[in-house]
N, C-alpha and C. Protein backbone atom coordinates (compact mmCIF):
# COMPACT_ATOMS: atom_id res chain seq x y z
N UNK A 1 -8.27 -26.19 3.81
CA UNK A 1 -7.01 -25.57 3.45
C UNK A 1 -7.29 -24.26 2.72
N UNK A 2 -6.75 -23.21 2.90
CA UNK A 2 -7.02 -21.79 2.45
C UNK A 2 -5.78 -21.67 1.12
N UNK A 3 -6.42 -21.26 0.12
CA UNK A 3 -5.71 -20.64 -0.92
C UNK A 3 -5.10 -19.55 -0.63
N UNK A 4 -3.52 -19.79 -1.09
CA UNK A 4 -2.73 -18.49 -1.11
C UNK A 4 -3.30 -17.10 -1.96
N UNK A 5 -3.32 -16.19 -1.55
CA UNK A 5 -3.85 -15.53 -3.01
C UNK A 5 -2.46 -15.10 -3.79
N UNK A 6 -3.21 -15.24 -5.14
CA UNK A 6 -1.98 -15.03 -6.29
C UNK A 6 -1.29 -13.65 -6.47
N UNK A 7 -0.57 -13.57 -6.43
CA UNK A 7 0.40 -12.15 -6.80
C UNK A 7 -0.33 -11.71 -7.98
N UNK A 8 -0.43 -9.91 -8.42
CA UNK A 8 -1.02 -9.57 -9.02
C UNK A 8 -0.05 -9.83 -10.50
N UNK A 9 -0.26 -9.86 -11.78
CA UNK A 9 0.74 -10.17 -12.78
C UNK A 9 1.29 -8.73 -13.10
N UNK A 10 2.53 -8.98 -14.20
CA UNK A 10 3.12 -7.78 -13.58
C UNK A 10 2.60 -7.04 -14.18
N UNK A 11 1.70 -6.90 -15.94
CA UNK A 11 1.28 -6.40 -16.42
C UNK A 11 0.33 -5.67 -15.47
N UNK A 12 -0.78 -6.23 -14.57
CA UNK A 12 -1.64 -5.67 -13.49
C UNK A 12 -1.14 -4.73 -12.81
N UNK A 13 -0.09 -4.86 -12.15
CA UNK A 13 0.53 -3.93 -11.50
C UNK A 13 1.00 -2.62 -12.38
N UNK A 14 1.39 -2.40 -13.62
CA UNK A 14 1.66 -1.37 -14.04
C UNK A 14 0.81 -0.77 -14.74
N UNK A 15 -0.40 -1.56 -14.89
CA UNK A 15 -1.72 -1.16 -15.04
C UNK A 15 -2.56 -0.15 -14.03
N UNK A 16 -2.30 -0.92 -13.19
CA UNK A 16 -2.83 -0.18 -12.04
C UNK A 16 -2.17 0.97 -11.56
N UNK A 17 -0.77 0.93 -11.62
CA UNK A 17 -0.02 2.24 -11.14
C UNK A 17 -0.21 3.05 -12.37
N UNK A 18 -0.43 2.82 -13.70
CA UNK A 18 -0.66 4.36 -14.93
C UNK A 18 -2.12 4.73 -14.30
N UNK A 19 -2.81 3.73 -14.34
CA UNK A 19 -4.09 4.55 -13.24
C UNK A 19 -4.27 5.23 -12.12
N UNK A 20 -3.60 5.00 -11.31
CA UNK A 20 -3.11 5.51 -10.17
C UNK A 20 -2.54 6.87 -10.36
N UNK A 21 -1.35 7.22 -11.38
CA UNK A 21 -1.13 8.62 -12.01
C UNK A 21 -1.32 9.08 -12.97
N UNK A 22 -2.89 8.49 -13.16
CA UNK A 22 -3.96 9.60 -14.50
C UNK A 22 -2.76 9.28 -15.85
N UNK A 23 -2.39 8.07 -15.95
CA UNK A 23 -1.43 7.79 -17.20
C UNK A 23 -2.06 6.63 -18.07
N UNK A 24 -3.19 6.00 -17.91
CA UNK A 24 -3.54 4.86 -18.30
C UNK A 24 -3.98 5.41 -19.81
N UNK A 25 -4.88 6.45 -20.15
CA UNK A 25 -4.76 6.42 -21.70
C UNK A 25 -3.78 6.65 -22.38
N UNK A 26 -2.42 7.62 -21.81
CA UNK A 26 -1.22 7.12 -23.06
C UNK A 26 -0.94 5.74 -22.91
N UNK A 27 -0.93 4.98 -21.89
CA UNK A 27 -0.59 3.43 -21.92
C UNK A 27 -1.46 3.29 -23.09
N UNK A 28 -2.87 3.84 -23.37
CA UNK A 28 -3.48 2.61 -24.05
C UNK A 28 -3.28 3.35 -25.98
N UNK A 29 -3.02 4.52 -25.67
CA UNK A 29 -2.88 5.62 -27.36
C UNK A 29 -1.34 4.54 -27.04
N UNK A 30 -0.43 4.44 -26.60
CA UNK A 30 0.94 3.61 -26.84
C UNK A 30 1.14 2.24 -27.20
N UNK A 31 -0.31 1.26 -26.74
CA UNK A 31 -0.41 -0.12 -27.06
C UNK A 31 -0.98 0.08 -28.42
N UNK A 32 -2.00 0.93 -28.69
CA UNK A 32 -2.92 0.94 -30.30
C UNK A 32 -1.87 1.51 -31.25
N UNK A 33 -1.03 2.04 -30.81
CA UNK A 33 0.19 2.50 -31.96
C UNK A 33 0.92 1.82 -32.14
N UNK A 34 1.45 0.80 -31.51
CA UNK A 34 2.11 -0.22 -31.55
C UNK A 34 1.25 -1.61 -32.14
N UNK A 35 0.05 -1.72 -32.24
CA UNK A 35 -0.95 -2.74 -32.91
C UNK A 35 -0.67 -2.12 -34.43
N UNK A 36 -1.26 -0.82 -34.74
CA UNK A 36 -1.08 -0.41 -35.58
C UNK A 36 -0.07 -1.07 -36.94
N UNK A 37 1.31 -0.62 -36.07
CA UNK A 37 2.52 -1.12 -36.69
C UNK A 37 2.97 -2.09 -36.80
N UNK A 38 1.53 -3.53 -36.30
CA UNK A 38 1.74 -4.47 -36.91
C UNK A 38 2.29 -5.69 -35.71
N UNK A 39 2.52 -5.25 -34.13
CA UNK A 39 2.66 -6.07 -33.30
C UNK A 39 1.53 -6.83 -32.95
N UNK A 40 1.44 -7.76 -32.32
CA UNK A 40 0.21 -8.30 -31.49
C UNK A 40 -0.01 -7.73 -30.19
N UNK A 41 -1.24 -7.85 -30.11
CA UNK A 41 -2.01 -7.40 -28.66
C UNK A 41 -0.93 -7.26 -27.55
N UNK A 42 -0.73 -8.62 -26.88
CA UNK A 42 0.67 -8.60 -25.77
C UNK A 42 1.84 -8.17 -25.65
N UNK A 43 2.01 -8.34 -27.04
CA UNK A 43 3.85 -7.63 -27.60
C UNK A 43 3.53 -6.51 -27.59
N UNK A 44 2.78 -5.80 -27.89
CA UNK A 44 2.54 -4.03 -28.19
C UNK A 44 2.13 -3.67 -26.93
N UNK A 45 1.44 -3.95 -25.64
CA UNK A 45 1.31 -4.10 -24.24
C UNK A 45 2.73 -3.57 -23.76
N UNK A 46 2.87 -4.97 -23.67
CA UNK A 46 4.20 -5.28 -23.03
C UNK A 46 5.77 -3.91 -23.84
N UNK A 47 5.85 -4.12 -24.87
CA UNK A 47 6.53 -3.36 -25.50
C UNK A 47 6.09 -1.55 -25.15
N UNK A 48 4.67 -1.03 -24.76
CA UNK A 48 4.41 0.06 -24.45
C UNK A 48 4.59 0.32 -23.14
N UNK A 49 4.76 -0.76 -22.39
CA UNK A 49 5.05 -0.91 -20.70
C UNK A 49 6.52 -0.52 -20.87
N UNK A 50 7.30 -1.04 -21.56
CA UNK A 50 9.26 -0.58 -21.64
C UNK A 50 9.22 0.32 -21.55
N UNK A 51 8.28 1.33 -23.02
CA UNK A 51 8.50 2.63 -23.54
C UNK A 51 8.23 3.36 -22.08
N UNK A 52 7.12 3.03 -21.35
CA UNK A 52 6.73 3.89 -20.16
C UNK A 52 7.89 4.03 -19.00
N UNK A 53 8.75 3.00 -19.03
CA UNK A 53 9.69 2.88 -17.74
C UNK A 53 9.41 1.74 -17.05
N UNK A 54 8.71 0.69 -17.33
CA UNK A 54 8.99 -0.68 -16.63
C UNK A 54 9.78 -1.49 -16.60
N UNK A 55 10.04 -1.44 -15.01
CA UNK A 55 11.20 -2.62 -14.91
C UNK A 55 11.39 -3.43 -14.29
N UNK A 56 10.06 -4.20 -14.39
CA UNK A 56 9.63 -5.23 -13.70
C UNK A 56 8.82 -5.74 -12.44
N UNK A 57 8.00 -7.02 -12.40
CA UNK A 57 7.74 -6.68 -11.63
C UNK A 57 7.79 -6.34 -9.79
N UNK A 58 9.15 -7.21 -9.53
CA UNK A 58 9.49 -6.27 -8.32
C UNK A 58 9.78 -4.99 -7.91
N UNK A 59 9.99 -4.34 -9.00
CA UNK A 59 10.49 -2.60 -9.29
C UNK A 59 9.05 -1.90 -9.01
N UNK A 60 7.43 -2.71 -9.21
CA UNK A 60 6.48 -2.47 -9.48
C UNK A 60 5.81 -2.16 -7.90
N UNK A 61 6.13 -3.63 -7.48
CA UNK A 61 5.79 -4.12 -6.15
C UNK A 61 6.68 -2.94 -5.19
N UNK A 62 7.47 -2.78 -5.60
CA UNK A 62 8.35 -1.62 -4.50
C UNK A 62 7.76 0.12 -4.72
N UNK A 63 7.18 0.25 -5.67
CA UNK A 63 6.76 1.08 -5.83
C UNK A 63 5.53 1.19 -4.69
N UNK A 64 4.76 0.29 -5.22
CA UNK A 64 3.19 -0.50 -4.88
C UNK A 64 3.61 0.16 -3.28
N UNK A 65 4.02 -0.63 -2.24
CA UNK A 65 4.92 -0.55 -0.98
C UNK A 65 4.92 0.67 -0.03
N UNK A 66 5.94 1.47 -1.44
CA UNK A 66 6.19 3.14 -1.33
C UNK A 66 4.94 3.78 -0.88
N UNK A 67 4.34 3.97 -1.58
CA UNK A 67 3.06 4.44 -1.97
C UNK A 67 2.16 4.35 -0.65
N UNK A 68 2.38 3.09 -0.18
CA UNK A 68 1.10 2.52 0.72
C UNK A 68 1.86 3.30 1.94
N UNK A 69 3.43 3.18 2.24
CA UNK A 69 3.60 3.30 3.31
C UNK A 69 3.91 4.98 3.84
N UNK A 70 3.98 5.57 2.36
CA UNK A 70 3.37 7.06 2.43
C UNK A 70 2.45 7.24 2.87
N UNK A 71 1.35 6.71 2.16
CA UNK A 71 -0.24 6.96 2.68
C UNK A 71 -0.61 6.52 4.09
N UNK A 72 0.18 5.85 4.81
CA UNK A 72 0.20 5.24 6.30
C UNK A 72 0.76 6.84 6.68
N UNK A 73 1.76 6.97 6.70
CA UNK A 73 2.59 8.11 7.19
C UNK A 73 1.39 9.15 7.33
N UNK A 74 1.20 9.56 6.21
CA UNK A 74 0.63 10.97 6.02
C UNK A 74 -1.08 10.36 7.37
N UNK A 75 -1.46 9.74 6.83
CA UNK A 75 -2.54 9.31 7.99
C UNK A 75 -2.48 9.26 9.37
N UNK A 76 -1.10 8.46 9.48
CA UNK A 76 -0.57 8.54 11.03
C UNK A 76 -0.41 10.25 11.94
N UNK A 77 0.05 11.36 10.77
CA UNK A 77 0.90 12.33 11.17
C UNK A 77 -1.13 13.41 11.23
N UNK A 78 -2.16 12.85 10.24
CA UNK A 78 -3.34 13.37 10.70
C UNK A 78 -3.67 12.76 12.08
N UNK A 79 -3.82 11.60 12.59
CA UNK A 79 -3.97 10.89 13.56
C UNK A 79 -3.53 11.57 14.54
N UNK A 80 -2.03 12.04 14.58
CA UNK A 80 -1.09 12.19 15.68
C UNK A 80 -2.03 13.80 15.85
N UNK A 81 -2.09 14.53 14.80
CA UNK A 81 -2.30 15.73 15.03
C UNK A 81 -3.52 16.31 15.90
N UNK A 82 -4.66 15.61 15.48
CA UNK A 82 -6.15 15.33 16.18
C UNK A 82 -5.60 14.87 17.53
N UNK A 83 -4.67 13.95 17.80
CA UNK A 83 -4.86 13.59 19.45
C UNK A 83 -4.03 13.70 20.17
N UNK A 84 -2.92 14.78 19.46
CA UNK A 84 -1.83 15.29 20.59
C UNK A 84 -2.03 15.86 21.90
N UNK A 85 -2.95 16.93 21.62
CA UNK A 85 -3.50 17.52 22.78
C UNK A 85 -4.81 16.94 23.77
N UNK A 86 -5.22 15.54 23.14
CA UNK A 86 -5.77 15.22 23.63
C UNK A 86 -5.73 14.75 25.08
N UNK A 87 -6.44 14.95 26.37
CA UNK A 87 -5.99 14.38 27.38
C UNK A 87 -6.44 13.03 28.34
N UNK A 88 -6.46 12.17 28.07
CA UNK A 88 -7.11 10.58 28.33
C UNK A 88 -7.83 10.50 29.24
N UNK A 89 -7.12 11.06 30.44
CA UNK A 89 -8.24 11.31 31.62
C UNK A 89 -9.76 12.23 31.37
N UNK A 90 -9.57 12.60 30.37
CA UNK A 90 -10.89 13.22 29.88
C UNK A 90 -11.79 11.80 29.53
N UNK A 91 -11.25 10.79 29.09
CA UNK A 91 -12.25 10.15 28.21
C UNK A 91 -12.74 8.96 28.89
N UNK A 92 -14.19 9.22 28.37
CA UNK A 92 -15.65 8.05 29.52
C UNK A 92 -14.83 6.75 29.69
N UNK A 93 -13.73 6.44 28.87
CA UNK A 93 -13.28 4.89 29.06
C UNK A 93 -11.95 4.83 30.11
N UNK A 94 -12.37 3.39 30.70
CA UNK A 94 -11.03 3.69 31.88
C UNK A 94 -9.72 3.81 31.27
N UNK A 95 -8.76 4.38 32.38
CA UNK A 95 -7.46 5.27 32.20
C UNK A 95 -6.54 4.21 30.96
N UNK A 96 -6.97 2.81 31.24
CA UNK A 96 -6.20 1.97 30.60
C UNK A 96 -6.33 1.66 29.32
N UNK A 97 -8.28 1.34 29.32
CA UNK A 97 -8.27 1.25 27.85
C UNK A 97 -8.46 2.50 27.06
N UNK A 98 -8.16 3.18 27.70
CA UNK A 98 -7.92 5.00 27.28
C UNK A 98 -6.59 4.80 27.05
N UNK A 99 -5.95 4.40 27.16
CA UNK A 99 -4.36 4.33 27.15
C UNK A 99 -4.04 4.10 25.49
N UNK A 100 -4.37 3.01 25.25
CA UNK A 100 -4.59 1.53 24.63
C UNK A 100 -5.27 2.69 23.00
N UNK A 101 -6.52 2.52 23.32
CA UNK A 101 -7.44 3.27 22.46
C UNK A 101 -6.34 4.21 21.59
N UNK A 102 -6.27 5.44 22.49
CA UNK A 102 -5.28 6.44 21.87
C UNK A 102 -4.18 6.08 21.47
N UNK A 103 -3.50 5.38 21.70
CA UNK A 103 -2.02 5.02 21.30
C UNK A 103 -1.88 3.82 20.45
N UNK A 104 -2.83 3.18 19.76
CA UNK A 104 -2.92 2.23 19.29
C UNK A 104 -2.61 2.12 17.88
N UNK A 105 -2.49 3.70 16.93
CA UNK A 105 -1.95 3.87 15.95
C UNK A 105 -0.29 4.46 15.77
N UNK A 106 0.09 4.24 16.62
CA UNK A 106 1.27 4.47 17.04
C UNK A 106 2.03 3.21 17.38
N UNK A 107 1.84 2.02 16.82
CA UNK A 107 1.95 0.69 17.00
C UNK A 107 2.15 0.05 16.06
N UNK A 108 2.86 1.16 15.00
CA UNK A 108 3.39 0.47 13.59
C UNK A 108 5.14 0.05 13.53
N UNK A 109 4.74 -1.42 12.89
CA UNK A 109 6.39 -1.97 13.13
C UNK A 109 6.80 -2.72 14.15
N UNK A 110 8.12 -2.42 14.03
CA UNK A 110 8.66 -3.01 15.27
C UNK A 110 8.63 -2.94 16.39
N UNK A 111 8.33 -3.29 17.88
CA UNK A 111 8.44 -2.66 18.95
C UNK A 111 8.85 -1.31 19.39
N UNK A 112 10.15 -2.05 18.89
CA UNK A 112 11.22 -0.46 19.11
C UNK A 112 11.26 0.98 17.85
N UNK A 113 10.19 0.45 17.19
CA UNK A 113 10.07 1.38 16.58
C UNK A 113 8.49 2.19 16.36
N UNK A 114 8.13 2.01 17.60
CA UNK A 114 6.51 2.64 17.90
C UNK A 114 6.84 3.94 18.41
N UNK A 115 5.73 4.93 18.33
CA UNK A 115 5.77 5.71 18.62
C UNK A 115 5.21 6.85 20.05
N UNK A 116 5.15 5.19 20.73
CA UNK A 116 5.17 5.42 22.04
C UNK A 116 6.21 4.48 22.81
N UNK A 117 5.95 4.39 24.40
CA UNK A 117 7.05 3.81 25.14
C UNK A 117 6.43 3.51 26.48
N UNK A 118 6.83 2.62 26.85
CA UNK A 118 6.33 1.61 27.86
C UNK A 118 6.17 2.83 29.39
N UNK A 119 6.87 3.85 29.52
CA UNK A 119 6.88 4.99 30.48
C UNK A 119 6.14 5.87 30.06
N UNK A 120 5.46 6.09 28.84
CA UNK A 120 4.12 6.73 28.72
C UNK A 120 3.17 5.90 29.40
N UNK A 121 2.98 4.75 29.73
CA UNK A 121 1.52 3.98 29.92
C UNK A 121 1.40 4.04 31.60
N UNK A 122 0.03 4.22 31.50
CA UNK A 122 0.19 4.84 33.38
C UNK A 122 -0.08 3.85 34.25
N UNK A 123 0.03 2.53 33.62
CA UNK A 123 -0.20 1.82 34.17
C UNK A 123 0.66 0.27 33.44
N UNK A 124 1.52 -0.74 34.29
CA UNK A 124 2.55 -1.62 33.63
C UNK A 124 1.00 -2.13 32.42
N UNK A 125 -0.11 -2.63 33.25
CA UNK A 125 -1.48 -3.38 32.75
C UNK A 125 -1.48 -2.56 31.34
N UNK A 126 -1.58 -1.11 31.15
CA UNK A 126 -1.90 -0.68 30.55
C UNK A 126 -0.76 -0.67 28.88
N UNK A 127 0.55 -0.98 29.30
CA UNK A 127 1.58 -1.14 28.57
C UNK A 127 1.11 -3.07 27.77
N UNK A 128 0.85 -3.59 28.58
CA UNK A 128 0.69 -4.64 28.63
C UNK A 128 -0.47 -4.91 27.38
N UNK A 129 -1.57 -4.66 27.53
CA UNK A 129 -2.68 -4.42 27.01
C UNK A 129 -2.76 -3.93 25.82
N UNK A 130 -1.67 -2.89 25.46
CA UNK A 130 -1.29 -2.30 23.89
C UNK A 130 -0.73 -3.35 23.29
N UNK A 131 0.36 -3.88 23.67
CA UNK A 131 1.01 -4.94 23.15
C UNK A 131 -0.02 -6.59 22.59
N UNK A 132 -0.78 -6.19 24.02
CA UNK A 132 -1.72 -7.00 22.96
C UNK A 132 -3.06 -7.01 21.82
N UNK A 133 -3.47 -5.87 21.87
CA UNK A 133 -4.38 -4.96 21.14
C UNK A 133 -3.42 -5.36 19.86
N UNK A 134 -2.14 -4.80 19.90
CA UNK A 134 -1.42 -4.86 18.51
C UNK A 134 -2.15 -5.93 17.46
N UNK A 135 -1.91 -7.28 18.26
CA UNK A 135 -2.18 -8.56 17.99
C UNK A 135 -3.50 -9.04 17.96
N UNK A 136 -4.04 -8.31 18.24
CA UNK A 136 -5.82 -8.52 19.15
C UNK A 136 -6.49 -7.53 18.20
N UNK A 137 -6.08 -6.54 17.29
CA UNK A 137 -7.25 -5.20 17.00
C UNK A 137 -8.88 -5.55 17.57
N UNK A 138 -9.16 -6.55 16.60
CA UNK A 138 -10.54 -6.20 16.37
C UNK A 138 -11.32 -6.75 18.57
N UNK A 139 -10.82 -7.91 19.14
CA UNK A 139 -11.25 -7.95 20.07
C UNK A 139 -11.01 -6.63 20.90
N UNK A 140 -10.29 -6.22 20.88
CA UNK A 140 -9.59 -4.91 21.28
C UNK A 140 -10.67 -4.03 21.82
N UNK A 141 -11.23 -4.09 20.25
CA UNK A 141 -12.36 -2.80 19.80
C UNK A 141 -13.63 -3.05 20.25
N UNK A 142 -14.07 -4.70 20.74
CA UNK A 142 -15.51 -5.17 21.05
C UNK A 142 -15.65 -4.85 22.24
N UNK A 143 -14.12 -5.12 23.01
CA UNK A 143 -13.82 -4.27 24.38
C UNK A 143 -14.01 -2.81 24.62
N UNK A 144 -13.97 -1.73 23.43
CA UNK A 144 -13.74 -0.32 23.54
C UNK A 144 -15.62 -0.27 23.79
N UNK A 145 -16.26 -0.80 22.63
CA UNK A 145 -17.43 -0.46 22.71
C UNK A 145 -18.54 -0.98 23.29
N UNK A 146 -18.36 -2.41 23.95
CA UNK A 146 -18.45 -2.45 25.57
C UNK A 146 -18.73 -1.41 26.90
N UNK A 147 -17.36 -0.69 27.00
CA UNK A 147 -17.14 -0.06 27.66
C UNK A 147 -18.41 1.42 27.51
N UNK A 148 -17.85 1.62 26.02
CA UNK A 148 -19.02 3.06 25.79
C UNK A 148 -20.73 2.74 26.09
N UNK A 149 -20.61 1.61 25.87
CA UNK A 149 -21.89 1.20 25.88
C UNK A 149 -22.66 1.39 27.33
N UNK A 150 -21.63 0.71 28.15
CA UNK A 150 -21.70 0.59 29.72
C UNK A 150 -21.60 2.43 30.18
N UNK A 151 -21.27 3.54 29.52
CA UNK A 151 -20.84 4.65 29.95
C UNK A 151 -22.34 5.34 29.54
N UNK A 152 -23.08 4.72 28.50
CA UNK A 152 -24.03 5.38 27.84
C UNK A 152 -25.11 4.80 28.30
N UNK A 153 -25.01 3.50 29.11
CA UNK A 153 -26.21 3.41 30.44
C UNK A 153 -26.27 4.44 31.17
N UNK A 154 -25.28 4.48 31.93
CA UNK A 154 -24.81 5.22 33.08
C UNK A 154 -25.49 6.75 33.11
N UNK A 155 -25.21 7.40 31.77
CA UNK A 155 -26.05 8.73 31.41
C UNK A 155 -27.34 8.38 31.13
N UNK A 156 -27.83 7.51 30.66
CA UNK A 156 -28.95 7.42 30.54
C UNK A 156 -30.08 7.53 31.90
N UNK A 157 -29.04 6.74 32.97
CA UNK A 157 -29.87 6.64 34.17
C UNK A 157 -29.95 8.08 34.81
N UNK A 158 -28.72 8.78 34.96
CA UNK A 158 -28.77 9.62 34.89
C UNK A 158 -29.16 10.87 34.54
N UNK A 159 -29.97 11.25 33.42
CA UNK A 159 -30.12 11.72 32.82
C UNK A 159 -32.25 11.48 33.01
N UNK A 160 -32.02 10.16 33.61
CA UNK A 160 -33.95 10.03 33.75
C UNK A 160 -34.12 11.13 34.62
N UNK A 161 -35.92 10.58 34.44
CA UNK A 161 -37.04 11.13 34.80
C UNK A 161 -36.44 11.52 36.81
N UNK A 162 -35.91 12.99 37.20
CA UNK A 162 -35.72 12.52 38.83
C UNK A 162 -36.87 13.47 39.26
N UNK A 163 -36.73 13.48 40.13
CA UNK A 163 -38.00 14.48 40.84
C UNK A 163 -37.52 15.53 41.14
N UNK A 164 -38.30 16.52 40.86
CA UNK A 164 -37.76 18.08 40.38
C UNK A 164 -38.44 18.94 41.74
N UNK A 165 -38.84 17.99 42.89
CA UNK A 165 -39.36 19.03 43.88
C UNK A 165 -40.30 19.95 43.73
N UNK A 166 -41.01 19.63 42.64
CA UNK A 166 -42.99 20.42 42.65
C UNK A 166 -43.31 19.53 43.16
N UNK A 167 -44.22 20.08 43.27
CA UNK A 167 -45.83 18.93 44.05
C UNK A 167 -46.60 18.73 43.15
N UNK A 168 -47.65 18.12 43.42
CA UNK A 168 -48.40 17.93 42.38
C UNK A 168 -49.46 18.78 42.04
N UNK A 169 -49.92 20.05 43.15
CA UNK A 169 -50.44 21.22 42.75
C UNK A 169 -49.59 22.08 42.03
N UNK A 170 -48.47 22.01 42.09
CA UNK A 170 -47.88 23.12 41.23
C UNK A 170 -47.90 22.36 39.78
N UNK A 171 -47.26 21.29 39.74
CA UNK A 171 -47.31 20.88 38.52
C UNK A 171 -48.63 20.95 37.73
N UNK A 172 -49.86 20.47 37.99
CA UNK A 172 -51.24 21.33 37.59
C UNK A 172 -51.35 22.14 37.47
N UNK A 173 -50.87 23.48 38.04
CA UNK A 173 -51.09 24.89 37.85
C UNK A 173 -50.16 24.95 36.37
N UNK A 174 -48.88 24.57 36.22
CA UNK A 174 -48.61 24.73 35.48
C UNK A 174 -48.57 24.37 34.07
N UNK A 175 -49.25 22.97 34.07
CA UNK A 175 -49.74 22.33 33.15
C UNK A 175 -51.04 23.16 32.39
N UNK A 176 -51.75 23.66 33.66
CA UNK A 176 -52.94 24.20 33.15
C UNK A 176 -53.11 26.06 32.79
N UNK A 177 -51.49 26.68 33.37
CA UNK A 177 -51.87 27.71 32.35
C UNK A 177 -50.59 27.47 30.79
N UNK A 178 -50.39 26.06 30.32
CA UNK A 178 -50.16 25.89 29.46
C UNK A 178 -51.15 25.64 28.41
N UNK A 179 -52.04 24.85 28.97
CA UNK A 179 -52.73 24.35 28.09
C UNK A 179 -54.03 25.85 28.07
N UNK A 180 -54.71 25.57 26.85
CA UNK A 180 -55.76 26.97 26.34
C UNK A 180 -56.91 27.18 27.02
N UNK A 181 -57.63 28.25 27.14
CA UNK A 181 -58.73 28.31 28.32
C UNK A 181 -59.44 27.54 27.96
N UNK A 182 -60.10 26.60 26.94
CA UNK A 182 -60.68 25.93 26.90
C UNK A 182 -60.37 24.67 27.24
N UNK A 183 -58.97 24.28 27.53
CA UNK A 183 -59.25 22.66 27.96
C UNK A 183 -58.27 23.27 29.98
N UNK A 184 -59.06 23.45 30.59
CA UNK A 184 -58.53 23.51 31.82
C UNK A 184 -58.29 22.08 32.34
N UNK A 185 -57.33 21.75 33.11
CA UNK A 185 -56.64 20.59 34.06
C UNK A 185 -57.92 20.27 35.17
N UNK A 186 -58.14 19.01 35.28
CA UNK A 186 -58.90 19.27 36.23
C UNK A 186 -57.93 18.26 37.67
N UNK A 187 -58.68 19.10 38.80
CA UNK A 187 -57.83 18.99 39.95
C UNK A 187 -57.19 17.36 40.35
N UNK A 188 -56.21 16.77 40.50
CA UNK A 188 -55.87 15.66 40.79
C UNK A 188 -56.83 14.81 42.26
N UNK A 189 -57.79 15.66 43.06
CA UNK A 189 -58.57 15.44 44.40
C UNK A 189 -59.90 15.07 43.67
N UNK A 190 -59.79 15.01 42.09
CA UNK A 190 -61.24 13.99 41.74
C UNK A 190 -61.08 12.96 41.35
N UNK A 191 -62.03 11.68 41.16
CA UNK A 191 -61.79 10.68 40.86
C UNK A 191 -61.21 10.56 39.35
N UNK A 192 -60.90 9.99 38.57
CA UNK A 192 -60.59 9.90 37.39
C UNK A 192 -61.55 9.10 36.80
N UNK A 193 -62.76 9.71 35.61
CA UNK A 193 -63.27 9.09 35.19
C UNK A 193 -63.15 7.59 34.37
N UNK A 194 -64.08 6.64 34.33
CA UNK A 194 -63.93 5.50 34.30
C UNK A 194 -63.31 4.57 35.07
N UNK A 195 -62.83 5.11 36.43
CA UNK A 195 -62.26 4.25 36.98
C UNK A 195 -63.39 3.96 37.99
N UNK A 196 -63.05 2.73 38.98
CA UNK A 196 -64.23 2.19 39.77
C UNK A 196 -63.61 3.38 40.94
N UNK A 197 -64.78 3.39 41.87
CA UNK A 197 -64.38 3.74 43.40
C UNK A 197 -63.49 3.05 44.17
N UNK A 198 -62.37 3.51 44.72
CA UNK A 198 -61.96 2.25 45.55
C UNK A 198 -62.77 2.70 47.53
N UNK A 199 -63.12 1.99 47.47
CA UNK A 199 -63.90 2.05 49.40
C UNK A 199 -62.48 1.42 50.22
N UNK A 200 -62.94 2.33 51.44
CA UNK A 200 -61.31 2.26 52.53
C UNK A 200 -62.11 1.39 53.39
């Protein structure tokens, strides 16, 4: 059985938000002035939390909320900006999970309130597939890099050793006015020392 985790107390929460706006040492010059004058530890806390504007802790939690779903926004609207112009058919992954990939932060909320639409996806599969990514992230992603993985064979093979159409006299010639007059190439038509003779 998994433990719920506990709500933060409310004191925590307005702790954390004077930190959050570089306010936590007047919280704490406001609790020692209030010890001072003779309250206890919690009462002078709590009593310097009023003076600040607390009003509780759901007022705290809505703040908390605010905050986060700003910082989503502003992230989303960097997100959007980097891959507006981006064009999918450009990218090593197929058209679908190219679809998927790119549009996948645009999948905040409600259905009907994403920031894409089932007539963007170029494919029904591909509409299909977001919807479940939503629900799916992280398999989603074992799928994305899969795919790159399989794309980064592909160049690799590509990218080998092919035959460049010298021969193997030219390639000697050229090996050997690389290398310094003192170590000349010697011709590939001699045996290679240490090896046995082979007889035909």
């Amino acid at each position: 059985m998994t433990e719920k985790k506990k709500k933060d107390s409310p004191r925590k929460l307005f702790v954390d938000r004077m930190r959050r706006e570089n306010r936590f040492n007047e919280y704490r010059e406001g609790y020692r002035a209030h010890m001072e004058l003779g309250l206890p530890f919690l009462k002078a806390q709590f009593q310097t939390m009023l003076d600040m504007g607390y009003q509780g802790p759901e007022h705290e939690r809505a703040i908390l909320a605010g905050e986060k779903e700003q910082a989503r926004k502003m992230l989303d609207q960097d997100v959007g900006k980097m891959l507006k112009d981006y064009d999918i058919n450009e990218s090593d992954l197929p058209l679908e999970i190219a679809f998927v990939f790119h549009n996948l932060h645009k999948t905040r909320g409600e259905r009907h309130e994403w920031g894409v639409a089932p007539g963007e996806a170029p494919t029904p599969g591909a509409w299909n597939m977001l919807i479940w990514a939503t629900e799916n992230e992280g398999k989603f992603m074992e799928l994305v890099i899969r795919e790159q993985l399989k794309g980064k064979g592909k160049q690799t093979e590509e990218q080998g050793m092919g035959d460049t159409g010298e021969s193997i006299t030219q390639l000697e010639e050229m090996l050997s006015s690389a290398l310094s007059p003192n170590e000349s190439l010697q011709p590939s038509t001699k045996e290679p020392e240490g090896q046995p003779e082979v007889s035909a």
